[in-house]
C-alpha atoms as a PDB file:
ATOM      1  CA  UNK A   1     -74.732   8.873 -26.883  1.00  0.00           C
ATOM      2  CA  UNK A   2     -73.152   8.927 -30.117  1.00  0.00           C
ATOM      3  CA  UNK A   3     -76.052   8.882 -33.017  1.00  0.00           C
ATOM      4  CA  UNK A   4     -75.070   6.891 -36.583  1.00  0.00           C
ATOM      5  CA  UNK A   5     -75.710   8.611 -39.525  1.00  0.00           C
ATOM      6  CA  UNK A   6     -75.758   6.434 -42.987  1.00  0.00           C
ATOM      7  CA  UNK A   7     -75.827   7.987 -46.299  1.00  0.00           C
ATOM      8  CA  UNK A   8     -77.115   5.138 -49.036  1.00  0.00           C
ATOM      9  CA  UNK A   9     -74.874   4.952 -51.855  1.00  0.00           C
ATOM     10  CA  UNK A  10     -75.867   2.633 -54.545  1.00  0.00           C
ATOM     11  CA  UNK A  11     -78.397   0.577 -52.773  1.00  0.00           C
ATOM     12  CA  UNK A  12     -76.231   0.891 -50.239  1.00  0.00           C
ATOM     13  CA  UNK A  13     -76.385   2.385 -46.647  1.00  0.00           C
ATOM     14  CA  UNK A  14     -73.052   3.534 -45.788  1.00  0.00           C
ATOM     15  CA  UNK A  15     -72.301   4.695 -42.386  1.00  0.00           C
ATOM     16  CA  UNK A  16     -71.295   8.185 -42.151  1.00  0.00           C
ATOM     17  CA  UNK A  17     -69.307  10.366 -39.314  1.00  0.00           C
ATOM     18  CA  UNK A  18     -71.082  13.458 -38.031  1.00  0.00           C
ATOM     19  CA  UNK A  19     -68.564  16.004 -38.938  1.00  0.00           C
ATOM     20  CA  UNK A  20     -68.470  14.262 -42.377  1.00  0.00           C
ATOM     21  CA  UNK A  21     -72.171  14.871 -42.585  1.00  0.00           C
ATOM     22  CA  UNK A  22     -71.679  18.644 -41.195  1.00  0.00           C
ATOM     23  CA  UNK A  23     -68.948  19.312 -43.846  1.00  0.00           C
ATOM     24  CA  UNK A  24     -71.476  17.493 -46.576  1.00  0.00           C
ATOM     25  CA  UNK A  25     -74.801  20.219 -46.067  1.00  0.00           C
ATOM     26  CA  UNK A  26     -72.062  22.922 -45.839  1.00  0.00           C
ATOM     27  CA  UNK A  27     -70.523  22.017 -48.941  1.00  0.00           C
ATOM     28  CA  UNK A  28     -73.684  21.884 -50.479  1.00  0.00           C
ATOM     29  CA  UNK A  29     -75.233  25.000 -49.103  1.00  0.00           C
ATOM     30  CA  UNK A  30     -72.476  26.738 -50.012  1.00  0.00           C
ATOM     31  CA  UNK A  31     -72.604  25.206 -53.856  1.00  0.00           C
ATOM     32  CA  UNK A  32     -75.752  26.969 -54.204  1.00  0.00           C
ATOM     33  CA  UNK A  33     -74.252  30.413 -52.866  1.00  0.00           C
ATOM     34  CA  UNK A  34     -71.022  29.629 -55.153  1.00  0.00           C
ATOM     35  CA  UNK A  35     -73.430  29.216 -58.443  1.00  0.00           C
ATOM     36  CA  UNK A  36     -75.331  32.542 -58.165  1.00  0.00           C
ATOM     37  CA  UNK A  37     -72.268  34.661 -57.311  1.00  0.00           C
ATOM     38  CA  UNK A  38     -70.031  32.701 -60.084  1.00  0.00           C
ATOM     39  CA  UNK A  39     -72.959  33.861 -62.405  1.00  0.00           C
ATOM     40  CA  UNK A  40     -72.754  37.552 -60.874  1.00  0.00           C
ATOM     41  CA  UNK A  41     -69.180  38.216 -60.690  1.00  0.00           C
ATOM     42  CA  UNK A  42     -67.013  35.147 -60.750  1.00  0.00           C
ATOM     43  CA  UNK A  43     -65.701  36.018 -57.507  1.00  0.00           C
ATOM     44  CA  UNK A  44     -63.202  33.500 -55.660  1.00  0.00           C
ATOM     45  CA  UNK A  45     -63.575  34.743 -51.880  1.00  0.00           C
ATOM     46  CA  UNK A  46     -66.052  32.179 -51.308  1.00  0.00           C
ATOM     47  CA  UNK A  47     -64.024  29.468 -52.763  1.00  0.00           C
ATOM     48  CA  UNK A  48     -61.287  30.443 -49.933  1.00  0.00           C
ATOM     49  CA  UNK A  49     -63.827  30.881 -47.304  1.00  0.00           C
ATOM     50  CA  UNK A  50     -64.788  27.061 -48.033  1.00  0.00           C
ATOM     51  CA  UNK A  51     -61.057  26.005 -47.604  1.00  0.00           C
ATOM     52  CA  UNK A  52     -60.583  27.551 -44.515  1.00  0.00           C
ATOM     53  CA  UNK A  53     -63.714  25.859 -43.306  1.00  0.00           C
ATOM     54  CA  UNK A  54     -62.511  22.240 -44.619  1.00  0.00           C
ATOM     55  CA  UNK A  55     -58.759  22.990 -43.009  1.00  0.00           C
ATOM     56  CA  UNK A  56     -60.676  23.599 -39.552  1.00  0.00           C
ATOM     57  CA  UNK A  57     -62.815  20.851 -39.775  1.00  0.00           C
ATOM     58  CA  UNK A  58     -60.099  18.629 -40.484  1.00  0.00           C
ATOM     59  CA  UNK A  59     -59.556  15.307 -38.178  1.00  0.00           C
ATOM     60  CA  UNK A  60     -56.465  15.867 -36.128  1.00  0.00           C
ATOM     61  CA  UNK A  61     -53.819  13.071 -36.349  1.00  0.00           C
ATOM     62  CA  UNK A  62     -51.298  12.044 -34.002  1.00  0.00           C
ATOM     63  CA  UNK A  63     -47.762  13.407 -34.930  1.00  0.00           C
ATOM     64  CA  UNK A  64     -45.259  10.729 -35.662  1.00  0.00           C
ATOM     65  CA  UNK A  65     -41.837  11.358 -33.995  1.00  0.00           C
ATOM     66  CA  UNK A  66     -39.006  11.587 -37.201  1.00  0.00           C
ATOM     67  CA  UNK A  67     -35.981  10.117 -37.221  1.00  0.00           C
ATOM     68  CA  UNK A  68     -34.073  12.561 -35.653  1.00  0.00           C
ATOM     69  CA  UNK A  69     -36.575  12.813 -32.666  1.00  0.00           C
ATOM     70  CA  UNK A  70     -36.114   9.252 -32.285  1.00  0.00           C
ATOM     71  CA  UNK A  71     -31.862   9.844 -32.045  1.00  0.00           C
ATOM     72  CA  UNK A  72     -32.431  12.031 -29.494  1.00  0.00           C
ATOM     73  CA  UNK A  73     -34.533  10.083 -27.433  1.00  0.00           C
ATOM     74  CA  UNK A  74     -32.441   7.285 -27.353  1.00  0.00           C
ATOM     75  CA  UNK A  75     -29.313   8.900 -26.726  1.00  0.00           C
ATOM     76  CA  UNK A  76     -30.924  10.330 -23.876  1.00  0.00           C
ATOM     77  CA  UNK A  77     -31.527   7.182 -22.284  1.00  0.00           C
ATOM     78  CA  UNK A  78     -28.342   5.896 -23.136  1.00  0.00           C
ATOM     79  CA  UNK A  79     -27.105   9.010 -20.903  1.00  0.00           C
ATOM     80  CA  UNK A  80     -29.194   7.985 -18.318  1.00  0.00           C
ATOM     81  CA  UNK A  81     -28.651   4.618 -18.054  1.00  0.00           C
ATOM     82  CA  UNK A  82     -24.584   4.941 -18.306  1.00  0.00           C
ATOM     83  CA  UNK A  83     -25.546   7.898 -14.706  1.00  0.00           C
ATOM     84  CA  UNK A  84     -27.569   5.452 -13.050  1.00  0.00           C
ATOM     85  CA  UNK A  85     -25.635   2.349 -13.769  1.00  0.00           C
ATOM     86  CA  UNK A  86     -24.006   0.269 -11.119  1.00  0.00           C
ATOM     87  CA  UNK A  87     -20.032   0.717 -11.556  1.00  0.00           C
ATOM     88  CA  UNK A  88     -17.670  -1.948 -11.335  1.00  0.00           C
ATOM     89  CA  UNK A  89     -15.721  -2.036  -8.594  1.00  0.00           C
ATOM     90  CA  UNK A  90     -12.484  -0.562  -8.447  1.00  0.00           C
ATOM     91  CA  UNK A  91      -9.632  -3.018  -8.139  1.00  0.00           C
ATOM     92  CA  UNK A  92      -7.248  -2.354  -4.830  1.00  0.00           C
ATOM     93  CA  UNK A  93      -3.645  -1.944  -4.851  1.00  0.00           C
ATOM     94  CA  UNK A  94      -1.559  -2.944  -2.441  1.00  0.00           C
ATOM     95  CA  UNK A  95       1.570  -1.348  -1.831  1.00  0.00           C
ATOM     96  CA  UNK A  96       4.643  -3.322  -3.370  1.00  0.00           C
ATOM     97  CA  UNK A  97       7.265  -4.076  -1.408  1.00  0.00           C
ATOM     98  CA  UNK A  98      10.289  -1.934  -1.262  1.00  0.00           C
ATOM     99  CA  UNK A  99      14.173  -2.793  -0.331  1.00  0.00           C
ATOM    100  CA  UNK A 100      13.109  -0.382   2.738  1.00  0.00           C
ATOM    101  CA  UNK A 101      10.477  -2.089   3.923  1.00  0.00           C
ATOM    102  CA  UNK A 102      11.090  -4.355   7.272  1.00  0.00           C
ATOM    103  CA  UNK A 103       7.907  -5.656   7.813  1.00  0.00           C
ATOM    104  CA  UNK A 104       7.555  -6.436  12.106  1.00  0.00           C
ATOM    105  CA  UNK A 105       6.638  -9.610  13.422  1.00  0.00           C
ATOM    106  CA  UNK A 106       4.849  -9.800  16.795  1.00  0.00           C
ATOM    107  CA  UNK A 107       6.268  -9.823  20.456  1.00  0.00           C
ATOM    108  CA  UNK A 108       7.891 -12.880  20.960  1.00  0.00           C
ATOM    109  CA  UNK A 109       7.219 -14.921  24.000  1.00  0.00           C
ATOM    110  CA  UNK A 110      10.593 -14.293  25.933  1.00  0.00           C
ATOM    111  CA  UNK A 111      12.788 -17.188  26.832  1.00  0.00           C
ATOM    112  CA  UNK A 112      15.139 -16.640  30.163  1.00  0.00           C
ATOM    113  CA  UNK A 113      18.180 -18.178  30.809  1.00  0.00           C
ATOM    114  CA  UNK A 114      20.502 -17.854  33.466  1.00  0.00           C
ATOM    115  CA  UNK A 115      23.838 -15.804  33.100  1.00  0.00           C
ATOM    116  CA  UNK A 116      26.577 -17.646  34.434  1.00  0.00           C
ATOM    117  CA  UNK A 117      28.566 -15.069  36.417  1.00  0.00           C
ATOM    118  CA  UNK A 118      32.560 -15.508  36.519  1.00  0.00           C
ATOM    119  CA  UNK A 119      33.953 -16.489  39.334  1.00  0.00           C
ATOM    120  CA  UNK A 120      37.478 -15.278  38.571  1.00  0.00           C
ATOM    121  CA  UNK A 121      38.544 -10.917  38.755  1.00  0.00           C
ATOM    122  CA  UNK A 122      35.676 -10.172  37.369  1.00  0.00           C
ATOM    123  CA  UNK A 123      35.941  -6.617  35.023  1.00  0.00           C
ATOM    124  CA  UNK A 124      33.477  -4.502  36.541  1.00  0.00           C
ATOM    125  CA  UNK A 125      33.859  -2.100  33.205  1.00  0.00           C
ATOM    126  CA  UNK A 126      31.912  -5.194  31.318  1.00  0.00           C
ATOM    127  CA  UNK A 127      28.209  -4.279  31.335  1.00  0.00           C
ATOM    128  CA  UNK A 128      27.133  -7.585  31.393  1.00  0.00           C
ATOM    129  CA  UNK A 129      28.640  -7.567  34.836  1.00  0.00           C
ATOM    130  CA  UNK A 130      28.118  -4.421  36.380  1.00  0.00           C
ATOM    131  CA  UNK A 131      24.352  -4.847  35.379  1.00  0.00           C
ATOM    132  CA  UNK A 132      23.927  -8.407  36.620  1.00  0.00           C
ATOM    133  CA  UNK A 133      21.476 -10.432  35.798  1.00  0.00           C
ATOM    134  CA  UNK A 134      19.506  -9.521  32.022  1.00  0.00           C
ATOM    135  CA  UNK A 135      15.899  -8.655  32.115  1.00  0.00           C
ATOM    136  CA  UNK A 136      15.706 -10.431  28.956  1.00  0.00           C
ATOM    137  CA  UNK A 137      17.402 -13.315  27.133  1.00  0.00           C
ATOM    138  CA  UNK A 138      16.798 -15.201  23.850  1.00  0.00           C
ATOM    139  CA  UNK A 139      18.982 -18.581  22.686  1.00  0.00           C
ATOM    140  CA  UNK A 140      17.698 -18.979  19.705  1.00  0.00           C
ATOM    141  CA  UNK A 141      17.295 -22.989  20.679  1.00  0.00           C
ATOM    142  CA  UNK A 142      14.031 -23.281  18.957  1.00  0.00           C
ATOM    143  CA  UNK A 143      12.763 -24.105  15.550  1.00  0.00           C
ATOM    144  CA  UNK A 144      11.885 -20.263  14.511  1.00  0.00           C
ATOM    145  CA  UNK A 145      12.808 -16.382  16.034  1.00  0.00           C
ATOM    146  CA  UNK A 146      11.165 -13.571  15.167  1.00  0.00           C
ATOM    147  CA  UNK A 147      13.985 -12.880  12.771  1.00  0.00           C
ATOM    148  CA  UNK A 148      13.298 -15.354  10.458  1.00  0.00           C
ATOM    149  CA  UNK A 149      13.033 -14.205   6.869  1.00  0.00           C
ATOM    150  CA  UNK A 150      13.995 -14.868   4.105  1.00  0.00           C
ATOM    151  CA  UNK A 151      14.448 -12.778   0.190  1.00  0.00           C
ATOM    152  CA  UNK A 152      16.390 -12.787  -3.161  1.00  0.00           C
ATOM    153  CA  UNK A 153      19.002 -10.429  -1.208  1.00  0.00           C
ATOM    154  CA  UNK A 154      19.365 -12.523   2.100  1.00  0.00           C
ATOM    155  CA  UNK A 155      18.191 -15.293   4.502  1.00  0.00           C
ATOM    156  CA  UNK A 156      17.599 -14.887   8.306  1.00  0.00           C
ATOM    157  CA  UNK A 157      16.857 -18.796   9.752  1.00  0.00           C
ATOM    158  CA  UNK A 158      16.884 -20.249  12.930  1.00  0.00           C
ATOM    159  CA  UNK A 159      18.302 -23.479  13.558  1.00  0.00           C
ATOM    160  CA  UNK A 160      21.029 -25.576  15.222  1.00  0.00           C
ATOM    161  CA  UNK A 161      20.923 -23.461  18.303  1.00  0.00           C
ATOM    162  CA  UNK A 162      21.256 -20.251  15.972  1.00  0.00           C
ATOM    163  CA  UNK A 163      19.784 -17.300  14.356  1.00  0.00           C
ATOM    164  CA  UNK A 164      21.611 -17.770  10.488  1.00  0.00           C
ATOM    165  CA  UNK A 165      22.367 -14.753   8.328  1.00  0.00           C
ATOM    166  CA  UNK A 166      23.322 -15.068   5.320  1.00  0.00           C
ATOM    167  CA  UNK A 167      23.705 -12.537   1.738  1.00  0.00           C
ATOM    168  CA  UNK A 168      22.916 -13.525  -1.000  1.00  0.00           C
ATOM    169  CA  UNK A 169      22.717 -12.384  -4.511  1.00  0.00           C
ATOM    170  CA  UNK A 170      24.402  -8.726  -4.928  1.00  0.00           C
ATOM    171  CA  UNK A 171      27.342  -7.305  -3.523  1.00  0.00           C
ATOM    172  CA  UNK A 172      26.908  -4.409  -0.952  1.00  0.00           C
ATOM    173  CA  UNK A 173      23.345  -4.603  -0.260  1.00  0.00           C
ATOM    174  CA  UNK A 174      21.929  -4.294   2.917  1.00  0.00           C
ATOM    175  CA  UNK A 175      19.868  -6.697   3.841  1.00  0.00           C
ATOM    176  CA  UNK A 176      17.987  -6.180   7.836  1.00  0.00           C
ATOM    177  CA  UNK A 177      14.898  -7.762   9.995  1.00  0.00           C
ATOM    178  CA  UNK A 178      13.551  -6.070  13.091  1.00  0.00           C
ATOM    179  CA  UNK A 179      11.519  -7.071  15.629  1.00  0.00           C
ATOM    180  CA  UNK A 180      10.992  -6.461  19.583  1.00  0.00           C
ATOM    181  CA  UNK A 181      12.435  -6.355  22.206  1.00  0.00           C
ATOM    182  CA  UNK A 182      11.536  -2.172  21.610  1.00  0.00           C
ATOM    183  CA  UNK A 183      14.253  -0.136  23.889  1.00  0.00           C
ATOM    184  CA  UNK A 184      15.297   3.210  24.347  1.00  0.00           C
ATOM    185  CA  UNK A 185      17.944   2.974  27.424  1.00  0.00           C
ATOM    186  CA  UNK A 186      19.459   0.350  27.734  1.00  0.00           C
ATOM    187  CA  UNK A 187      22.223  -2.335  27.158  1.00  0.00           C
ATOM    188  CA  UNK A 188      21.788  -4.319  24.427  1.00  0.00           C
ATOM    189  CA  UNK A 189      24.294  -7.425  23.600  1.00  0.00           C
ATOM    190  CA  UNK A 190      24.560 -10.038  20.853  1.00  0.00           C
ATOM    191  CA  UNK A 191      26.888 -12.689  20.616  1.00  0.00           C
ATOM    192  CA  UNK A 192      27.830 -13.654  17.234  1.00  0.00           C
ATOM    193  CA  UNK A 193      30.678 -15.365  14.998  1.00  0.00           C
ATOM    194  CA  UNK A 194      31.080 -15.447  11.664  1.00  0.00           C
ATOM    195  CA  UNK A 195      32.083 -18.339   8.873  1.00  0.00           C
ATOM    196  CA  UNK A 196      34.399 -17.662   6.074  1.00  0.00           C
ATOM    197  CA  UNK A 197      34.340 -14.050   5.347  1.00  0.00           C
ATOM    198  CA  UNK A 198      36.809 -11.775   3.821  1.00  0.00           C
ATOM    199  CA  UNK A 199      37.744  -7.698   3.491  1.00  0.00           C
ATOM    200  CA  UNK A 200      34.558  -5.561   3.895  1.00  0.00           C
ATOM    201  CA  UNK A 201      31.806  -8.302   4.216  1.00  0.00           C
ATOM    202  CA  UNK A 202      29.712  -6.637   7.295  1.00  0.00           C
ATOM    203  CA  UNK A 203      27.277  -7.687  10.257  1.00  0.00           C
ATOM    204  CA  UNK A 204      25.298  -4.841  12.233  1.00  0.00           C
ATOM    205  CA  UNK A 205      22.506  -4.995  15.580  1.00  0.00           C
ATOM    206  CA  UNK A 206      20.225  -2.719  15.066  1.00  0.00           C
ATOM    207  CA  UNK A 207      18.530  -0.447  17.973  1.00  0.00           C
ATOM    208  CA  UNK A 208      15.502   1.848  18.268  1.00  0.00           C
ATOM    209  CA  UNK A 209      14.474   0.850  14.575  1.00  0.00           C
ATOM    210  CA  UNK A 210      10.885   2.238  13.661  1.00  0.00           C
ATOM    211  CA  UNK A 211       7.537   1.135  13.058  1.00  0.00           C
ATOM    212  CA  UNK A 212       8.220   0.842   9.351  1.00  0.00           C
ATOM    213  CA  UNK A 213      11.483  -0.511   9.594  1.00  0.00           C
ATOM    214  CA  UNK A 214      13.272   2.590   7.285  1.00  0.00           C
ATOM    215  CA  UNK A 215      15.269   4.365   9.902  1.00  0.00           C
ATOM    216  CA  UNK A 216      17.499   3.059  12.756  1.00  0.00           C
ATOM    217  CA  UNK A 217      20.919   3.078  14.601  1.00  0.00           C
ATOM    218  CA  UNK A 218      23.330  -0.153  13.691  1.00  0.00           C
ATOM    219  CA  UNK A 219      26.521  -0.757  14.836  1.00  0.00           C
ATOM    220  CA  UNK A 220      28.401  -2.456  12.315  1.00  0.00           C
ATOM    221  CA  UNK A 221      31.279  -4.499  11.834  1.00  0.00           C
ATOM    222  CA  UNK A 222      33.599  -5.798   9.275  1.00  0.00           C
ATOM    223  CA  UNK A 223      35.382  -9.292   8.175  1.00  0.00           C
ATOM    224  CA  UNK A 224      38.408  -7.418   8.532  1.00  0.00           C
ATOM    225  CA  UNK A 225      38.316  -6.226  11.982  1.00  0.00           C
ATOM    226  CA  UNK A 226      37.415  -2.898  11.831  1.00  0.00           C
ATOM    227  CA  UNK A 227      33.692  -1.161  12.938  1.00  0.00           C
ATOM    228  CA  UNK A 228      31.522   2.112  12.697  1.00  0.00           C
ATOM    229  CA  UNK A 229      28.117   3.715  14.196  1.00  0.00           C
ATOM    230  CA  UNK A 230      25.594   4.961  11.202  1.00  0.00           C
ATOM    231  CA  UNK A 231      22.163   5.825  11.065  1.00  0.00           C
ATOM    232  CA  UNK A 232      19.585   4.522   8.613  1.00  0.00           C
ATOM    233  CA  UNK A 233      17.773   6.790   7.182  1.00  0.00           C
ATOM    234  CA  UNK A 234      14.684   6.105   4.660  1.00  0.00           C
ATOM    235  CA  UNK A 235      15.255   5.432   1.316  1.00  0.00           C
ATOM    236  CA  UNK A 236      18.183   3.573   2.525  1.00  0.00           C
ATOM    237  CA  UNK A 237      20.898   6.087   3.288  1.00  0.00           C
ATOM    238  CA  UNK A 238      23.241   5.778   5.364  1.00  0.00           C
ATOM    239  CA  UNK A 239      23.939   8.353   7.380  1.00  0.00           C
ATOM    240  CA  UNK A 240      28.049   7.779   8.681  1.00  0.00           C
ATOM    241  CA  UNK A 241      27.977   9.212  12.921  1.00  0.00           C
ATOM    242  CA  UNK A 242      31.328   7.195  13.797  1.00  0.00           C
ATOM    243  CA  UNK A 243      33.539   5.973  10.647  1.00  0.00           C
ATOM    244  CA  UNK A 244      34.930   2.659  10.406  1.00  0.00           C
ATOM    245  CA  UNK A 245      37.860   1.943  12.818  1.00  0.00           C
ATOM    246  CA  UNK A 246      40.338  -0.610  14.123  1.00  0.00           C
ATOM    247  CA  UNK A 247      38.619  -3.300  16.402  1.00  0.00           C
ATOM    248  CA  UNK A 248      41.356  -3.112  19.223  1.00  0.00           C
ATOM    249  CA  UNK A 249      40.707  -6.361  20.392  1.00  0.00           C
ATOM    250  CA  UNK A 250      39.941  -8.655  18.181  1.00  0.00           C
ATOM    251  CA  UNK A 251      41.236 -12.162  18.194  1.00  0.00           C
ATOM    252  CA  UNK A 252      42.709 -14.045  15.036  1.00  0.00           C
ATOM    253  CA  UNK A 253      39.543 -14.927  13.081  1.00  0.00           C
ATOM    254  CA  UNK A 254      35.758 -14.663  13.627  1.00  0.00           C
ATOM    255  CA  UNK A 255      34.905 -18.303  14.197  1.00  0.00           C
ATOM    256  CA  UNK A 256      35.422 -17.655  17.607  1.00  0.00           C
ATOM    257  CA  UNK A 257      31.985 -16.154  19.713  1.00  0.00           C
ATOM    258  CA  UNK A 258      32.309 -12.394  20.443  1.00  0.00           C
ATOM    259  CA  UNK A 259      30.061 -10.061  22.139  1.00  0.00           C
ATOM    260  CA  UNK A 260      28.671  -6.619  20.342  1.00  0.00           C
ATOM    261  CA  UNK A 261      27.155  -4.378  22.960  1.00  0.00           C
ATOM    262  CA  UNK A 262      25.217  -1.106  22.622  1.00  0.00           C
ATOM    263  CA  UNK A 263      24.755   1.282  25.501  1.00  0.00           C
ATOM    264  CA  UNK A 264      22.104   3.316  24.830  1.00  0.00           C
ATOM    265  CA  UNK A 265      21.253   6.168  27.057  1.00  0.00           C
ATOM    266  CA  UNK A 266      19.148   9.357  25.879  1.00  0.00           C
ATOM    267  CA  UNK A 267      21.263  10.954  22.874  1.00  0.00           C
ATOM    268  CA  UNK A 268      24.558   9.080  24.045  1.00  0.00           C
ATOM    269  CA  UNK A 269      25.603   5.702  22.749  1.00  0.00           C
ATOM    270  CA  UNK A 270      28.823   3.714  24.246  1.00  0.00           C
ATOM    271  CA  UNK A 271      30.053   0.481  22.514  1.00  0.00           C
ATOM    272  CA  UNK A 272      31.259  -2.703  23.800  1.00  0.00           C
ATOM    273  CA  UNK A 273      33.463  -5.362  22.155  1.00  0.00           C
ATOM    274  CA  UNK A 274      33.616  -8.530  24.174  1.00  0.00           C
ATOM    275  CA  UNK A 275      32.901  -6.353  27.684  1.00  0.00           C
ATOM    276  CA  UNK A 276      35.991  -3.501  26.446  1.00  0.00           C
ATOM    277  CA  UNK A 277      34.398  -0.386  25.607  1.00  0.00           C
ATOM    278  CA  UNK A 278      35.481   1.001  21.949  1.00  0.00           C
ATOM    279  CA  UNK A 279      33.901   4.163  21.485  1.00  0.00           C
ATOM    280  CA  UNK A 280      30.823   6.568  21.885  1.00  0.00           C
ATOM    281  CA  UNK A 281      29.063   8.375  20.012  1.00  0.00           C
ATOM    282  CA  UNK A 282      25.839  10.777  20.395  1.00  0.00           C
ATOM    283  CA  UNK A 283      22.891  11.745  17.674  1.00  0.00           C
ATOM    284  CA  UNK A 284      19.238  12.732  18.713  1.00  0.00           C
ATOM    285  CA  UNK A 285      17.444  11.922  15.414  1.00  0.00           C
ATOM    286  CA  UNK A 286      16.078   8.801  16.736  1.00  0.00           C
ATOM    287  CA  UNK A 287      14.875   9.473  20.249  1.00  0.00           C
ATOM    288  CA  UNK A 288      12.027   7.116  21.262  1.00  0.00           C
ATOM    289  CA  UNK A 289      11.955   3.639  21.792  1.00  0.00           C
ATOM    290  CA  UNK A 290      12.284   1.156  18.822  1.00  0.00           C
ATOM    291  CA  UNK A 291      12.767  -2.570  17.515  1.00  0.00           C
ATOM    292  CA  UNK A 292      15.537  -4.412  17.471  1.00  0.00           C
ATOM    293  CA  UNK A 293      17.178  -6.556  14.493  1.00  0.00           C
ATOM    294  CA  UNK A 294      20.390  -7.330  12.630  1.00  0.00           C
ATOM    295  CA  UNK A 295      21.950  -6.122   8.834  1.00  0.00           C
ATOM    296  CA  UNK A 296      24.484  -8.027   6.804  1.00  0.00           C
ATOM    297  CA  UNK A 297      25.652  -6.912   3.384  1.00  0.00           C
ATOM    298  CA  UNK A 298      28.524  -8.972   1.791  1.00  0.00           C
ATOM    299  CA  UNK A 299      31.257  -7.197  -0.058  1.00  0.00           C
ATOM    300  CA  UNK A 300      33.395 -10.182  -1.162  1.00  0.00           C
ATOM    301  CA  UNK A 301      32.132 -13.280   0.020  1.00  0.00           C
ATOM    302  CA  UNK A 302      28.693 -14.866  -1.719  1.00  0.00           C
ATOM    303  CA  UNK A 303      26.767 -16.402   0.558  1.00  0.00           C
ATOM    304  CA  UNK A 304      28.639 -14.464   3.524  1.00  0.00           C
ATOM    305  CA  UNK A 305      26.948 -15.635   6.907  1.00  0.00           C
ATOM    306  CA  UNK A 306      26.747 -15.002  10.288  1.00  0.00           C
ATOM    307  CA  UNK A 307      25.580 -16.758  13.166  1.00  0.00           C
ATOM    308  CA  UNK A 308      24.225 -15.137  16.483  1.00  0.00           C
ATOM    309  CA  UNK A 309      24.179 -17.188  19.311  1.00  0.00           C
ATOM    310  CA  UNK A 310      22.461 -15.000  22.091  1.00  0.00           C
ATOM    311  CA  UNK A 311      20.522 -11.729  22.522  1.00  0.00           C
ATOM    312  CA  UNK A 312      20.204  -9.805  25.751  1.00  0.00           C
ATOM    313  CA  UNK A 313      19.009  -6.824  27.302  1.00  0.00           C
ATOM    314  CA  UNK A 314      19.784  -5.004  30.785  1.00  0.00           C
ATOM    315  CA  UNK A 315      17.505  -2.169  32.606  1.00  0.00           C
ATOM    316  CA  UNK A 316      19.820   0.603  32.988  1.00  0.00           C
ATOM    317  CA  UNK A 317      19.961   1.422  36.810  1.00  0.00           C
END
């Protein structure tokens, strides 16, 4: 219980704090002490006793933070806030495109159809004879292949019975689109003809191609009548295993159908042009299975294009 003191002041009762009344009969007990020793000896130690007792009877305020305080503060929750704070998310990149880059469309549904077999001497050296019948076929007699693609640099299209190549845009650069059948051994044939073409222009099939499309084997061939075996290597280099020869067979023009095969047996390749072997060759960079796909580059012909008619594949026995 807190007991209310009033002092009256002019007819006036004024309410007055207890410590204010304590420091009141101090003061005044003390003005009685300070009057008989001022008359003695006019001594000031009791006028600093009485400060000291005022300064500890004082009334204690709250300290107000200054202006620098304040800074602080507030930069320190700035600090926190920017910790704690929820970050925007980061925005994903997806890998651009390169010229390397072959993307690989699914396994296409097969389509068989039957091999007519000649009923004349037939050349037991042709592959597609001493194997018999393929274990896979594709006409390209539909609306879309699995080759279909198209770019700046080239278009692959199916239609009219055909799988269309044709370059486009620059000079020289190689343009290619894998997909499955994926082989290791095996025979491998395409049958293809080509419209107006001239000098270097250039078709290749492409075997055992990897999952990223960069590096396979391609056997290619030229306008001119002349063919070689390289390896594609990433960053598209070329790698040269047989250089560019005389095709010793080839007939007057390439409007006419002819047959590219590709023997393809561990680290030894043998090569077929219309059922007459032309060459082999060996490498064992590319061992495993792969995809399979076609290049075309044009050298001197815009708008160079082939057309391939069939695709097969035989089991080696």
């Amino acid at each position: 219980m807190i007991t209310l003191i009033t002092l009256t002041y002019k007819s006036r009762e004024l309410p007055l704090r207890p410590e204010i009344l304590i420091i009141l009969v101090v003061l005044q007990y003390f003005r009685a002490i300070w009057e008989a020793e001022m008359k003695r000896s006019g001594s000031i130690y009791l006028l600093i006793l009485i400060l000291l007792l005022l300064s500890s009877c004082g009334i204690t305020e709250e300290t107000v933070p200054t202006e620098d305080v304040l800074g602080t503060q507030v930069s320190i929750i700035l600090t926190e806030t920017a910790l704690y704070s929820t970050l925007p998310p980061t925005e994903t990149l997806m890998p651009s495109p390169t010229s390397t880059e072959v993307p690989i469309p699914e396994t296409p549904t097969p389509t068989l159809t039957q091999t007519s077999i000649p009923t004349a001497t037939q050349d037991l050296s042709d592959p597609a004879i001493l194997l018999g019948s393929p274990a896979w076929a594709y006409d390209f007699n539909g609306s879309s292949s699995p080759w279909d693609f198209e770019s700046e640099q080239a278009l692959f299209e199916t239609s009219d019975g055909y799988l269309n190549i044709t370059s486009r845009l620059n000079p020289n650069w190689h343009s290619w689109w894998v997909s499955s059948p994926r082989l290791k051994d095996a025979y491998l044939e395409a049958s293809v003809e080509m419209e107006d073409c001239g000098g270097f222009d250039r078709f290749g099939v492409a075997v055992r191609a990897s999952t990223d499309g960069e590096q396979f084997y391609f056997i290619s061939l030229t306008c001119d009548g002349r063919w070689g075996f390289f390896r594609m290597a990433p960053h598209v280099e070329i790698i040269e295993i047989l250089a560019f020869n005389e095709l010793p067979a080839l007939s007057e023009d390439w409007t006419e159908s002819h047959r590219i095969g590709i023997w393809m047996e561990g680290s030894s390749f043998r090569f077929y042009f219309d059922g007459s072997e032309i060459g082999t060759a060996a490498d064992i960079t590319l061992s495993g299975e792969g995809y399979t796909g076609f290049l075309i580059a044009y050298s001197e012909t815009p708008g160079y294009t082939v057309r391939v008619d069939q695709l097969h594949y035989w089991n080696l026995p």
